[in-house]
PDB file of N, CA and C in Angstrom:
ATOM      1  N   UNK A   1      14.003  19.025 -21.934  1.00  0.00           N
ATOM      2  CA  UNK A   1      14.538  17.823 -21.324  1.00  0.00           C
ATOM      3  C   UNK A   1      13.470  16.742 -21.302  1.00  0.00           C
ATOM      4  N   UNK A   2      13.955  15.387 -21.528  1.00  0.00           N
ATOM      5  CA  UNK A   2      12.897  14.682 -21.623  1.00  0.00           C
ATOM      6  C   UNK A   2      12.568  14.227 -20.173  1.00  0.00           C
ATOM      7  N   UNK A   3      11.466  13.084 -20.246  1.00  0.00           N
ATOM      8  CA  UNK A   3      11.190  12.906 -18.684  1.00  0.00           C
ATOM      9  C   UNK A   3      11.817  11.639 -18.046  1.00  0.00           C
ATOM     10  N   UNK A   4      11.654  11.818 -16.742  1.00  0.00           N
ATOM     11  CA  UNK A   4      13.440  11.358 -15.792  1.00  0.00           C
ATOM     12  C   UNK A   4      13.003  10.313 -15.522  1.00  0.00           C
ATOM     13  N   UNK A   5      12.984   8.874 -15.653  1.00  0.00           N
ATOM     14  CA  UNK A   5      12.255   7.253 -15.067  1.00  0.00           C
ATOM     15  C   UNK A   5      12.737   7.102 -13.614  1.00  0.00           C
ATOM     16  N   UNK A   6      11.442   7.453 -13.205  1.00  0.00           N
ATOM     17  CA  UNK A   6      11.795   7.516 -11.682  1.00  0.00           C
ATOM     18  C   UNK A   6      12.225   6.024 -10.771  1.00  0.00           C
ATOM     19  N   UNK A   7      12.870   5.852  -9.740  1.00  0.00           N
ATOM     20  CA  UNK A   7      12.581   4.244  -9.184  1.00  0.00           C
ATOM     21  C   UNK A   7      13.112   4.805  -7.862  1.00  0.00           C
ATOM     22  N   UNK A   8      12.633   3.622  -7.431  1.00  0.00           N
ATOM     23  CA  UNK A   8      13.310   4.253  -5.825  1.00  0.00           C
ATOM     24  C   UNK A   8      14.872   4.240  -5.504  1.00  0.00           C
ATOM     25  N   UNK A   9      15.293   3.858  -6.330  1.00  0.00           N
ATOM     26  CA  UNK A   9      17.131   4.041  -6.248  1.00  0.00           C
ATOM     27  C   UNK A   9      17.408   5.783  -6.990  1.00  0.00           C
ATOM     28  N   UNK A  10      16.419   6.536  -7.543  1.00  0.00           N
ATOM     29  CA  UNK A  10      16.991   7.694  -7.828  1.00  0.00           C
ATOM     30  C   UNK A  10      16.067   8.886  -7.325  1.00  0.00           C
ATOM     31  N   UNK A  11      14.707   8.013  -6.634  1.00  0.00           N
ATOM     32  CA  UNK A  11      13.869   9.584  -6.412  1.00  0.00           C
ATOM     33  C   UNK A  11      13.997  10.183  -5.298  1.00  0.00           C
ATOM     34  N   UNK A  12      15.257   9.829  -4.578  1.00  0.00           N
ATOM     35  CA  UNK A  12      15.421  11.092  -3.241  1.00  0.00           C
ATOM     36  C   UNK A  12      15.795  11.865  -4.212  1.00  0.00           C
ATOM     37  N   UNK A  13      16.517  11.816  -4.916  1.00  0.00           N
ATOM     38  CA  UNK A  13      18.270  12.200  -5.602  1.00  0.00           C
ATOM     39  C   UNK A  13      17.133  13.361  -7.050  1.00  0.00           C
ATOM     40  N   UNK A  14      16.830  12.928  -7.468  1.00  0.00           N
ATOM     41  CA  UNK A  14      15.354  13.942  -8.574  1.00  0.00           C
ATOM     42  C   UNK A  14      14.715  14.495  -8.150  1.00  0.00           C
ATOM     43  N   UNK A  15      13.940  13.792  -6.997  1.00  0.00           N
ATOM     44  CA  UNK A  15      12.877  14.827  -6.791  1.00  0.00           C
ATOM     45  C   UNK A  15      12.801  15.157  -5.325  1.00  0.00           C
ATOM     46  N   UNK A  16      13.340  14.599  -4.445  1.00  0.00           N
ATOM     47  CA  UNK A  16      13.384  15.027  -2.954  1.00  0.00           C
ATOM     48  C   UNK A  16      14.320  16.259  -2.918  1.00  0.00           C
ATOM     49  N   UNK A  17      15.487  15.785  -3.054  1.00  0.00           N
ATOM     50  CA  UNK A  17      16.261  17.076  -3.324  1.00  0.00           C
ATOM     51  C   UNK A  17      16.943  18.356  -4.496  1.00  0.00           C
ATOM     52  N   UNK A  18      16.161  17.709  -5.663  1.00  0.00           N
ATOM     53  CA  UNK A  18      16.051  18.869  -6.654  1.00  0.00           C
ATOM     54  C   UNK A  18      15.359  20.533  -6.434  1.00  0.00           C
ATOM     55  N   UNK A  19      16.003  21.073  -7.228  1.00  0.00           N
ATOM     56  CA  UNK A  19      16.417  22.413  -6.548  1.00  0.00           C
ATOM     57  C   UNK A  19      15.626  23.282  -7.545  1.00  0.00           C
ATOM     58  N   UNK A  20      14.684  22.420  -8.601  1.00  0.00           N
ATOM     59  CA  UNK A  20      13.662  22.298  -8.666  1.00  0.00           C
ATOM     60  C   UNK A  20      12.228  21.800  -8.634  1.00  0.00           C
ATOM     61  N   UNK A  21      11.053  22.491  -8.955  1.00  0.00           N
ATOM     62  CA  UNK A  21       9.943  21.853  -9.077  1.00  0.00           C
ATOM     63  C   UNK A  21      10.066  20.527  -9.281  1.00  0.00           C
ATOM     64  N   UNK A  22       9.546  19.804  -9.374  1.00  0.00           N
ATOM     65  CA  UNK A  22       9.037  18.485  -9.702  1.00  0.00           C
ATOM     66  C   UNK A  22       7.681  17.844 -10.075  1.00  0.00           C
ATOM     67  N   UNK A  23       7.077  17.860 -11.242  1.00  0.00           N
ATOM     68  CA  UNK A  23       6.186  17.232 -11.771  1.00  0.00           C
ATOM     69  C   UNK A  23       6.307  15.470 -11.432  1.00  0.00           C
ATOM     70  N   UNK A  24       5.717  14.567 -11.223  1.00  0.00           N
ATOM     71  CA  UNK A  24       5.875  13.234 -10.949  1.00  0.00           C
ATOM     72  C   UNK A  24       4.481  12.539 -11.589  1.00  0.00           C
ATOM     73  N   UNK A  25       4.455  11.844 -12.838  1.00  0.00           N
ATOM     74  CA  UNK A  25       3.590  11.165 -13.334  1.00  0.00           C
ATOM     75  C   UNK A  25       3.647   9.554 -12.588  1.00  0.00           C
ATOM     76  N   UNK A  26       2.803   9.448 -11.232  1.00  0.00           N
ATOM     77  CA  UNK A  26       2.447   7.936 -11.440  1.00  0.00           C
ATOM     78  C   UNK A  26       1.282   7.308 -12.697  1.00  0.00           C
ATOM     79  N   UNK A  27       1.872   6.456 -13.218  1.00  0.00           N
ATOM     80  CA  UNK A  27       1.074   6.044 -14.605  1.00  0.00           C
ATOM     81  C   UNK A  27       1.542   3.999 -14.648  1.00  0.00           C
ATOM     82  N   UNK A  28       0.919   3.548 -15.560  1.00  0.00           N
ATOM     83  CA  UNK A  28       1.148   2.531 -16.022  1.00  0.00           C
ATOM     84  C   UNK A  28       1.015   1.819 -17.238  1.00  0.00           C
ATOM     85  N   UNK A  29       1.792   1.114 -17.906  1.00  0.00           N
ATOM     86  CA  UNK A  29       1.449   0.734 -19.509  1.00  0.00           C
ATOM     87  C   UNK A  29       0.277   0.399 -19.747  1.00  0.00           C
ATOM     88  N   UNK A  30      -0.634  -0.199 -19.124  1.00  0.00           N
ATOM     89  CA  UNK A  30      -1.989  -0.677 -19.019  1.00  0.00           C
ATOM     90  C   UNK A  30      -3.166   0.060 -19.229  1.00  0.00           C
ATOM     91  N   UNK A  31      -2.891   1.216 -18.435  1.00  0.00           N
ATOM     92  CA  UNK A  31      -3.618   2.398 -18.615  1.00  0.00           C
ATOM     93  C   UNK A  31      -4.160   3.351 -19.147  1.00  0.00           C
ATOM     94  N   UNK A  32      -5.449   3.211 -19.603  1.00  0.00           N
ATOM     95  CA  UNK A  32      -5.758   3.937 -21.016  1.00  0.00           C
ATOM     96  C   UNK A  32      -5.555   5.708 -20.713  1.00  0.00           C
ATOM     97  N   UNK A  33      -6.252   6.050 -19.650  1.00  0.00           N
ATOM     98  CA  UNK A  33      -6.233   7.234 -19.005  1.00  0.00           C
ATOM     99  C   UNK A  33      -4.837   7.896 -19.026  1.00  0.00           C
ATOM    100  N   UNK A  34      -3.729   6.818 -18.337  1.00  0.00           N
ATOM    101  CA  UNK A  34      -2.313   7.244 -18.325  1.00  0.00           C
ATOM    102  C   UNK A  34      -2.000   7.514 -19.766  1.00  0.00           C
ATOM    103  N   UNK A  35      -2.226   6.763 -20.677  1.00  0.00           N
ATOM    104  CA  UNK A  35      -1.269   6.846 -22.488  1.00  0.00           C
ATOM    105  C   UNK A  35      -2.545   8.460 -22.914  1.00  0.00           C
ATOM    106  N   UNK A  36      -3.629   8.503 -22.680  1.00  0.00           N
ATOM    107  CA  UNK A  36      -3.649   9.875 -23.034  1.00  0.00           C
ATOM    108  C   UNK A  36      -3.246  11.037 -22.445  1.00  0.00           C
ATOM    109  N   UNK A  37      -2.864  11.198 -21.272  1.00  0.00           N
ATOM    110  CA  UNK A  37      -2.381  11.939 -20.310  1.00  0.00           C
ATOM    111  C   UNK A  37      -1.405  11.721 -20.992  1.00  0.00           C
ATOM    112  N   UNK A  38       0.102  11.194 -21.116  1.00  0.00           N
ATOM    113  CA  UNK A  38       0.933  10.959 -21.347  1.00  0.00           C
ATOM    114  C   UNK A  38       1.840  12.004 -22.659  1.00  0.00           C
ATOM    115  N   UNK A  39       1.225  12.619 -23.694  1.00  0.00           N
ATOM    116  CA  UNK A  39       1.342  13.499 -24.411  1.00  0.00           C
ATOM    117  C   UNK A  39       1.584  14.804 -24.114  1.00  0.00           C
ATOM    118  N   UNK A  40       0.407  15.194 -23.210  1.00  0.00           N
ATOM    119  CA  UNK A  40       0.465  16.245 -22.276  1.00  0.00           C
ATOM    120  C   UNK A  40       1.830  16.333 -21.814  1.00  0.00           C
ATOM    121  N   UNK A  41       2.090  15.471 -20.669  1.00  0.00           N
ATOM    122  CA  UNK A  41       3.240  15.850 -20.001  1.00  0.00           C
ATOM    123  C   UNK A  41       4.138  15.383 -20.310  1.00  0.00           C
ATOM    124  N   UNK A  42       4.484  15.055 -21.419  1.00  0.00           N
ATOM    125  CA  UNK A  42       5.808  15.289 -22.429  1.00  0.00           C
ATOM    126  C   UNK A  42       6.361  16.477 -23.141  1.00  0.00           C
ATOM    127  N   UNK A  43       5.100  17.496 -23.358  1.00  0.00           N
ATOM    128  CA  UNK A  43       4.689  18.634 -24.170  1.00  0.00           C
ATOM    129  C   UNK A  43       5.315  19.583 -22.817  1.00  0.00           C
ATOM    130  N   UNK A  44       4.761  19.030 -21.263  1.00  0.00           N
ATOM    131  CA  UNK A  44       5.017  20.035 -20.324  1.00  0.00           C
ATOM    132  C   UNK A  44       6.361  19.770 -20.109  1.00  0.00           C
ATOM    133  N   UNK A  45       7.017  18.611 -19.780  1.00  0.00           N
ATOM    134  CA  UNK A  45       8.820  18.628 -19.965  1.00  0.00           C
ATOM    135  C   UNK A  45       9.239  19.286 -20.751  1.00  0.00           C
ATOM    136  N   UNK A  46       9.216  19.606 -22.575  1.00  0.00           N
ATOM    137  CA  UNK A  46       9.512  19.966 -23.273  1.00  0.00           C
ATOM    138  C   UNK A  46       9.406  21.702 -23.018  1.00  0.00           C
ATOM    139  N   UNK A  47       8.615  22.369 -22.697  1.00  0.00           N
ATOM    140  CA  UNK A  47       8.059  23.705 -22.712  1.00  0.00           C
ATOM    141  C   UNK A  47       8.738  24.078 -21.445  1.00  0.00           C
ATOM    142  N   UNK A  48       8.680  22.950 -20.221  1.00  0.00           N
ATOM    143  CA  UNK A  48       9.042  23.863 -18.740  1.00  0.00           C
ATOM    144  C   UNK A  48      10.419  23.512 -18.684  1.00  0.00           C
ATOM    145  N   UNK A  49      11.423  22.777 -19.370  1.00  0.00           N
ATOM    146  CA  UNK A  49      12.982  22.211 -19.701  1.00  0.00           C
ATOM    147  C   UNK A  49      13.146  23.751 -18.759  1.00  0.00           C
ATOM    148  N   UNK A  50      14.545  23.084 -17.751  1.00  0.00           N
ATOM    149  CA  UNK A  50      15.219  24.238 -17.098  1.00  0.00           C
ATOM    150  C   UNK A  50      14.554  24.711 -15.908  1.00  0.00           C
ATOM    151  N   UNK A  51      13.304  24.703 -16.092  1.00  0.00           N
ATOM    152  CA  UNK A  51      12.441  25.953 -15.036  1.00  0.00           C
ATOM    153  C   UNK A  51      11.788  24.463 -13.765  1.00  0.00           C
ATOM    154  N   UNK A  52      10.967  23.219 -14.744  1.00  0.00           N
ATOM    155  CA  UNK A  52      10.698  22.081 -13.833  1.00  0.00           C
ATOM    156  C   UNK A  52      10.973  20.807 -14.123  1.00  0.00           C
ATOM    157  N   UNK A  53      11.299  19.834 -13.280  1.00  0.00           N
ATOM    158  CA  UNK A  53      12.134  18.422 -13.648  1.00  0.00           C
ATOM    159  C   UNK A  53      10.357  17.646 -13.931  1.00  0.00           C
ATOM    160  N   UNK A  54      10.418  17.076 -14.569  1.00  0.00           N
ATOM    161  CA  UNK A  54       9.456  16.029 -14.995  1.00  0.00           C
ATOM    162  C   UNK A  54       9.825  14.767 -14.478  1.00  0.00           C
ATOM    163  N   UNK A  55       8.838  13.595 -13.514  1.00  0.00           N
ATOM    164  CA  UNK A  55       9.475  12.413 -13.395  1.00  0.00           C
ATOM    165  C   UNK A  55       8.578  11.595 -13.732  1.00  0.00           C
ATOM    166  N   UNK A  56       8.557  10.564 -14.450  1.00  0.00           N
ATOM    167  CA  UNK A  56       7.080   9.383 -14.745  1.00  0.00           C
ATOM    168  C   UNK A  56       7.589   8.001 -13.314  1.00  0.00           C
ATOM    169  N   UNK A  57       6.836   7.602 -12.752  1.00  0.00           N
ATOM    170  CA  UNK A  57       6.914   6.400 -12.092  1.00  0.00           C
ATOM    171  C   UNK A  57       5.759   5.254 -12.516  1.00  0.00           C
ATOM    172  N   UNK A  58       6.591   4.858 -13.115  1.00  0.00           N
ATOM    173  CA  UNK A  58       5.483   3.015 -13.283  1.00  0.00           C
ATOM    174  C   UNK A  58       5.254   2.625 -12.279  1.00  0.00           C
ATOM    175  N   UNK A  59       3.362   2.345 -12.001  1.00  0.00           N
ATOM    176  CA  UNK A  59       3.790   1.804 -10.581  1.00  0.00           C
ATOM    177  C   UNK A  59       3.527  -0.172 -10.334  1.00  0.00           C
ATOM    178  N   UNK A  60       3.562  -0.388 -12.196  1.00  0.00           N
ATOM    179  CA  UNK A  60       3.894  -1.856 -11.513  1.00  0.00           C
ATOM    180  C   UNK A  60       5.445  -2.272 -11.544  1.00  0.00           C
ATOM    181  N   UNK A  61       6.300  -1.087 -12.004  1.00  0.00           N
ATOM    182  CA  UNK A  61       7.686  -1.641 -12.138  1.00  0.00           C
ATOM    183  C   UNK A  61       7.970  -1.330 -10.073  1.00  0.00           C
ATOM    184  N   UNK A  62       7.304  -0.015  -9.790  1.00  0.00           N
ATOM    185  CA  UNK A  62       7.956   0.662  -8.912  1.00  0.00           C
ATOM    186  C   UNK A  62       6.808   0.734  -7.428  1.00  0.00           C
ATOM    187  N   UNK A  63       6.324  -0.455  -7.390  1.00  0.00           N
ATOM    188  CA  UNK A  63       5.256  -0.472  -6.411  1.00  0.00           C
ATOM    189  C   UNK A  63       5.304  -0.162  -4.370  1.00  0.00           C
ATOM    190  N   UNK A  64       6.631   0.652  -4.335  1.00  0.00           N
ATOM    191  CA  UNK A  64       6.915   0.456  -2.906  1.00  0.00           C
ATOM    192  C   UNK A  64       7.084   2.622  -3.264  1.00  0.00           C
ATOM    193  N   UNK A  65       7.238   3.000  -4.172  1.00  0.00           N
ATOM    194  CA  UNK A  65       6.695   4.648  -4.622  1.00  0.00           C
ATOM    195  C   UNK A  65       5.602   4.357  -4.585  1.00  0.00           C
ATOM    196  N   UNK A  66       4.800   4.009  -5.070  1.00  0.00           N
ATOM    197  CA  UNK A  66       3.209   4.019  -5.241  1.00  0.00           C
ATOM    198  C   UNK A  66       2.732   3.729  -4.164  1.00  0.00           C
ATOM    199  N   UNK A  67       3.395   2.641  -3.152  1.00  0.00           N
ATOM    200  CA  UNK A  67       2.378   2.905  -2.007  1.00  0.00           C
ATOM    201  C   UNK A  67       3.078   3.570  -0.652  1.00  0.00           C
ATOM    202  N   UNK A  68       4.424   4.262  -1.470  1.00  0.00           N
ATOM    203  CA  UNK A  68       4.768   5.384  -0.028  1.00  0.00           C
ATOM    204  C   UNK A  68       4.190   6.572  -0.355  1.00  0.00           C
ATOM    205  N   UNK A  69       3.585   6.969  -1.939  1.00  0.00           N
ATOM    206  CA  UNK A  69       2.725   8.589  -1.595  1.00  0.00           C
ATOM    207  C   UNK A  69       1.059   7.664  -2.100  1.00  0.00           C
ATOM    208  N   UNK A  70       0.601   6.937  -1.320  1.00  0.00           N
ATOM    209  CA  UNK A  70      -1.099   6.514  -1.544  1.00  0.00           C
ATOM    210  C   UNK A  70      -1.369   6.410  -2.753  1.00  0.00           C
ATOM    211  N   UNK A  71      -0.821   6.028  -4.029  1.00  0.00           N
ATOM    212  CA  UNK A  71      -1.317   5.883  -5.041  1.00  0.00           C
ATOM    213  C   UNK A  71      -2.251   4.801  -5.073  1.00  0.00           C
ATOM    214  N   UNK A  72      -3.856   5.115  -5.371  1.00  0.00           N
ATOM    215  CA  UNK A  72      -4.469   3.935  -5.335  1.00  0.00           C
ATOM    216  C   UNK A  72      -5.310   3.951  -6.917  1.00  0.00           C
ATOM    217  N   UNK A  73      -5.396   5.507  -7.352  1.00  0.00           N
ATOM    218  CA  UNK A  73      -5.857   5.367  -8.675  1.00  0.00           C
ATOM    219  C   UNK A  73      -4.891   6.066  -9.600  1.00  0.00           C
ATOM    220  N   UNK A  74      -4.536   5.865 -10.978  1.00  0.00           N
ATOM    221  CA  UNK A  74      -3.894   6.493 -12.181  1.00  0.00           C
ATOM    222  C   UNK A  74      -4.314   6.863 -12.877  1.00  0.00           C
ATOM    223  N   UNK A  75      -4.558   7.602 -13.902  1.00  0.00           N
ATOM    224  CA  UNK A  75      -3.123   8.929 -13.350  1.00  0.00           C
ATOM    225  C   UNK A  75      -2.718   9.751 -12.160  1.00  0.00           C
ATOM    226  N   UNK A  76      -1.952   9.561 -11.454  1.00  0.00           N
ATOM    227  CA  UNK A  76      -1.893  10.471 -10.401  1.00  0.00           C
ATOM    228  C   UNK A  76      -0.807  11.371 -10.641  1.00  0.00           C
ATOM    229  N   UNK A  77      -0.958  12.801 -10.507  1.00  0.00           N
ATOM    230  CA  UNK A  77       0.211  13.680 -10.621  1.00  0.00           C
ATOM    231  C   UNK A  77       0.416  14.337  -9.116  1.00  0.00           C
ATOM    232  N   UNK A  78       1.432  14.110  -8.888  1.00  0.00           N
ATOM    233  CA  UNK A  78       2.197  15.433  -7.860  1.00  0.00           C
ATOM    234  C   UNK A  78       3.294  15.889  -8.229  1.00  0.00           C
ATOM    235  N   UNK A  79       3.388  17.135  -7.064  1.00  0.00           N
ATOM    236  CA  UNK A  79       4.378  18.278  -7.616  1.00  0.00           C
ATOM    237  C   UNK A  79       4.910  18.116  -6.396  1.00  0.00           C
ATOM    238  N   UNK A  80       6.173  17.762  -6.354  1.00  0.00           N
ATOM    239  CA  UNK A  80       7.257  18.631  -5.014  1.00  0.00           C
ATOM    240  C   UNK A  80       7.702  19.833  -5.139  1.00  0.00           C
ATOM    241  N   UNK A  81       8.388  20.348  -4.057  1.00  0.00           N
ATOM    242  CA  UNK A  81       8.856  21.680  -3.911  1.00  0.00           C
ATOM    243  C   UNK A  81       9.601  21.640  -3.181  1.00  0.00           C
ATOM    244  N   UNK A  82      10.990  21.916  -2.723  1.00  0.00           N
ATOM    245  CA  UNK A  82      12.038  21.674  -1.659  1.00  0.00           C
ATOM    246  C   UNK A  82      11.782  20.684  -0.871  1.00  0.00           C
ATOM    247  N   UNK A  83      11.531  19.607  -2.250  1.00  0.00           N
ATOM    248  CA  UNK A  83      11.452  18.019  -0.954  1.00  0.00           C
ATOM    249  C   UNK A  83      10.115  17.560  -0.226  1.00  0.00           C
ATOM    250  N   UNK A  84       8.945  18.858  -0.753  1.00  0.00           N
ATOM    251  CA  UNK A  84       7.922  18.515  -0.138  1.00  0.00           C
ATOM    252  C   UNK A  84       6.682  18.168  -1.018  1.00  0.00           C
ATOM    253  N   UNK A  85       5.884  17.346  -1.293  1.00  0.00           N
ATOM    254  CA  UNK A  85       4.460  17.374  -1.685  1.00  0.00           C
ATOM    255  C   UNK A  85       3.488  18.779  -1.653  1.00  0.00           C
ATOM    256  N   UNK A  86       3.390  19.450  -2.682  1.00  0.00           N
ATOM    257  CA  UNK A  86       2.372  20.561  -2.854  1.00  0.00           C
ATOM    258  C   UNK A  86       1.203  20.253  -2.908  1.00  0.00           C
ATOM    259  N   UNK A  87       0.651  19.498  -4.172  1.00  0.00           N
ATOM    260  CA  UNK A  87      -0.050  19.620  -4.860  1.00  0.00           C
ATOM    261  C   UNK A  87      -0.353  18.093  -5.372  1.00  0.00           C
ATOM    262  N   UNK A  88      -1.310  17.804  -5.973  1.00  0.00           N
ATOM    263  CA  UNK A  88      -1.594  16.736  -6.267  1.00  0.00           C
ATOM    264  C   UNK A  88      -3.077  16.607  -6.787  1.00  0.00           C
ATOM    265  N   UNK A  89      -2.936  15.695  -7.841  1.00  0.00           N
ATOM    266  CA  UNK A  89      -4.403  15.453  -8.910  1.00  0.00           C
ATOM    267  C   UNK A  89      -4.480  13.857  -9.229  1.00  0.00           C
ATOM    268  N   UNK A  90      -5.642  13.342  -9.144  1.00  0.00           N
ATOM    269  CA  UNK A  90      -5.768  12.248  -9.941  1.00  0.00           C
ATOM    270  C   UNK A  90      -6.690  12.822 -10.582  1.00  0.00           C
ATOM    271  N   UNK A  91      -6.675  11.525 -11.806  1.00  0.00           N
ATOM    272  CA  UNK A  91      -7.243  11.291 -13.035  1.00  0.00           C
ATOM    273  C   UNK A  91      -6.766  12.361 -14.639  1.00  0.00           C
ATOM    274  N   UNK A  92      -7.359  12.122 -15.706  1.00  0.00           N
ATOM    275  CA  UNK A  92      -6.679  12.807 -16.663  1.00  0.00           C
ATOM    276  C   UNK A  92      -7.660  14.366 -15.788  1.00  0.00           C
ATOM    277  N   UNK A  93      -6.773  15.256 -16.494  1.00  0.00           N
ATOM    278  CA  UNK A  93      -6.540  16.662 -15.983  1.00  0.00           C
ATOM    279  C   UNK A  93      -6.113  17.607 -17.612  1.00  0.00           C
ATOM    280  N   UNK A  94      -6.914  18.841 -17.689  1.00  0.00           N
ATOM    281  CA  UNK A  94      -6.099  19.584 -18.702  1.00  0.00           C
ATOM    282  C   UNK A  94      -4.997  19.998 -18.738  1.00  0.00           C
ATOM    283  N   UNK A  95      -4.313  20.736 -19.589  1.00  0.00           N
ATOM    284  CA  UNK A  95      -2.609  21.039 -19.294  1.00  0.00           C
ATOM    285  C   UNK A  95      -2.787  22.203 -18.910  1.00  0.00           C
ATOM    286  N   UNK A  96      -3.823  23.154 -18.747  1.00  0.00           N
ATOM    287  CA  UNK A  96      -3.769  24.284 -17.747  1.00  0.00           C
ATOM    288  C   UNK A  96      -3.705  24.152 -16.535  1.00  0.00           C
ATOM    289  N   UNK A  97      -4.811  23.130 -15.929  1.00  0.00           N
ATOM    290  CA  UNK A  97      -5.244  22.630 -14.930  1.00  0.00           C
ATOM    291  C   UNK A  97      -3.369  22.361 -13.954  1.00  0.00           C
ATOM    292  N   UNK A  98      -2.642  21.144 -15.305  1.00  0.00           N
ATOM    293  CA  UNK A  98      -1.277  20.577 -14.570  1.00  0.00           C
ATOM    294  C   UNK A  98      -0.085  21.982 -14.623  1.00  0.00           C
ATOM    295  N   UNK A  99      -0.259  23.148 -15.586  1.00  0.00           N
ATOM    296  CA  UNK A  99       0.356  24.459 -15.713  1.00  0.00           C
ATOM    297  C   UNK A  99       0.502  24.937 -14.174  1.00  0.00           C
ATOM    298  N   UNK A 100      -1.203  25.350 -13.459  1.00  0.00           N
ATOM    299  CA  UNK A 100      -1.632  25.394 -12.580  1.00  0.00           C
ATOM    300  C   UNK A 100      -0.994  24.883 -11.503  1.00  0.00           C
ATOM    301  N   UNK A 101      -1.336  24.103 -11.191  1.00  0.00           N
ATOM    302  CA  UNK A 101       0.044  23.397 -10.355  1.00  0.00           C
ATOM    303  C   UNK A 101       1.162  23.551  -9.904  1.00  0.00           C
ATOM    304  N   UNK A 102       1.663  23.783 -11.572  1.00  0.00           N
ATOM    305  CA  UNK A 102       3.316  23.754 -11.581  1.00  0.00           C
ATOM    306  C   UNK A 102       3.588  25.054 -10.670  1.00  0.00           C
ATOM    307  N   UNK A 103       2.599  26.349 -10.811  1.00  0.00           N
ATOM    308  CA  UNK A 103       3.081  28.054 -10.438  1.00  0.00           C
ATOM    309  C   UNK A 103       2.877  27.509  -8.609  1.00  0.00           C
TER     310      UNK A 103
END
């Protein structure tokens, strides 16, 4: 499955109450760090399809997400879990490292 464009009109509805995991890429077009990261977790949508939802949030389209979970640097990844914040990384990260996470 590819990855879900998050905004605040759909991320209760994806990732608050999805009944799965949730990967959440805050990123931005600007961002050199984000466009190499960005491969990665396309590769991880593709591989975890079914098992975890993938969501990307722009945070200059979507700047009222970015500053309801503290995004102050990008890449930032978090993971929900029944609606809740697990886990969480800034900066680029390996895909074991974001694998990691996901368990």
């Amino acid at each position: 499955m590819a990855e879900i464009i998050l905004t605040t009109a759909n991320f209760e509805e994806e990732v608050l109450r999805s009944d799965k995991p949730v990967l959440v890429d805050f990123w931005a077009t600007w961002c050199g760090p984000c466009r190499m990261l960005a491969p990665v977790i396309a590769q991880i949508a593709e591989e975890q399809d079914g098992v975890v939802k993938v969501g990307k949030v722009d945070v200059d389209e979507q700047p009222e997400l970015a500053y309801r979970y503290g995004i102050s640097s990008i890449p930032t990844l978090k993971v929900f879990k029944n609606g809740q914040l697990i886990k969480s990384s800034v900066g680029v990260v390996p895909k074991a490292m974001i694998e990691e996470m996901l368990r």
